[in-house]
Protein backbone atom coordinates (compact mmCIF):
# COMPACT_ATOMS: atom_id res chain seq x y z
CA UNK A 1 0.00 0.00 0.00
CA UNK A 2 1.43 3.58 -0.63
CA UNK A 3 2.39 6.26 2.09
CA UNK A 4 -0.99 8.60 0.28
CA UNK A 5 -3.08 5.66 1.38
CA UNK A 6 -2.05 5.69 5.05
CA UNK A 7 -2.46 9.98 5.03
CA UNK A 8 -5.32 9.90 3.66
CA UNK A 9 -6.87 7.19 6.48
CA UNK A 10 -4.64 8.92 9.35
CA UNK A 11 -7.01 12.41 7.74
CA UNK A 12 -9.98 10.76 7.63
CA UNK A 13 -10.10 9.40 11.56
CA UNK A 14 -8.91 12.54 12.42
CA UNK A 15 -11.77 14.59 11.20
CA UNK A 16 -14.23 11.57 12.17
CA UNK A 17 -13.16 12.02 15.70
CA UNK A 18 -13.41 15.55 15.56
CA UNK A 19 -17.15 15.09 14.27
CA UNK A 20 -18.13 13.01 17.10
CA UNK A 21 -16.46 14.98 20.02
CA UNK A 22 -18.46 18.08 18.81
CA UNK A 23 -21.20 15.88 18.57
CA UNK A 24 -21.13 14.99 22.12
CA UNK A 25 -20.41 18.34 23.53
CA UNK A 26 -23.37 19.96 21.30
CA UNK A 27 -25.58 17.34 22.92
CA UNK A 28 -24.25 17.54 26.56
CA UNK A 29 -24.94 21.58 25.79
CA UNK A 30 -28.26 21.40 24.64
CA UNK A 31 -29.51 19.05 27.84
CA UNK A 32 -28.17 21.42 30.54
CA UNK A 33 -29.24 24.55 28.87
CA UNK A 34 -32.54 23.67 27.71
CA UNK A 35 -35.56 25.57 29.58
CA UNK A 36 -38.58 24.61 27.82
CA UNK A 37 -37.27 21.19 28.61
CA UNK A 38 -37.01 22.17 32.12
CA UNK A 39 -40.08 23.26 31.91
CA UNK A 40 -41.90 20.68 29.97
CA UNK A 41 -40.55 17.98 32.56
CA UNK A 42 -41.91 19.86 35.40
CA UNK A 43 -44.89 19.95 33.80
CA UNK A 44 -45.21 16.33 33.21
CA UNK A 45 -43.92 15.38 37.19
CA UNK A 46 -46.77 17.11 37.75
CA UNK A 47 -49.51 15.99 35.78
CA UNK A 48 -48.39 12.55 36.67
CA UNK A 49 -49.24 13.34 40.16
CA UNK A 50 -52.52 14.72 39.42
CA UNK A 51 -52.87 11.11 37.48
CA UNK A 52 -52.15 8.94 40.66
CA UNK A 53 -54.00 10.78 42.88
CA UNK A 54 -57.22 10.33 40.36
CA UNK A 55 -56.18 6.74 39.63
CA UNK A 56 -56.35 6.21 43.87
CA UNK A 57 -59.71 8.22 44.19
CA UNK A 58 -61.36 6.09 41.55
CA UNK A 59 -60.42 2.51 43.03
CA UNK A 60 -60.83 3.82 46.76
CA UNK A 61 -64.76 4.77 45.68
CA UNK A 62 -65.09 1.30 43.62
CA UNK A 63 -63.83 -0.74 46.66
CA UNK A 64 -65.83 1.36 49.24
CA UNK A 65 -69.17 1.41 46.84
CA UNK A 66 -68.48 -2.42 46.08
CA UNK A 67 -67.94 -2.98 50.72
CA UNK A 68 -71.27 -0.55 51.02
CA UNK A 69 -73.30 -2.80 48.47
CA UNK A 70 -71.99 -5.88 50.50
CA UNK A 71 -73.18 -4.14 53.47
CA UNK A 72 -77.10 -3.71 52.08
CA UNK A 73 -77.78 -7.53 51.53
């Protein structure tokens, strides 16, 4: 093989390697600085609560309602 072969390879990892470490600092970057990610998160931790709190009202009622119907016979 000739000596352009191996420069040309040596190049080409070089600028691969390049690509991907500002690949992974552009994505590290856009995590940590994101607010409407921040936000839409908080907004979702939230509704999420809302959601378990239902989910408990609804089979609290459906076991008390099915005890209280128990109860009339």
């Amino acid at each position: 093989m000739s000596t352009m072969f191996y420069v040309v390879c040596i190049v080409a990892v070089v600028f691969a390697a390049d690509t991907y470490q500002k690949y992974l600092k552009m994505k590290h970057q856009k995590q940590a600085n994101d607010p409407e990610l921040e936000k839409s998160l908080a907004k979702i931790e939230l509704l999420e609560e809302r959601i378990r709190v239902l989910e408990r009202i609804v089979t609290e009622n459906k076991h008390d309602l099915g005890h209280e119907i128990e109860n009339l016979k």
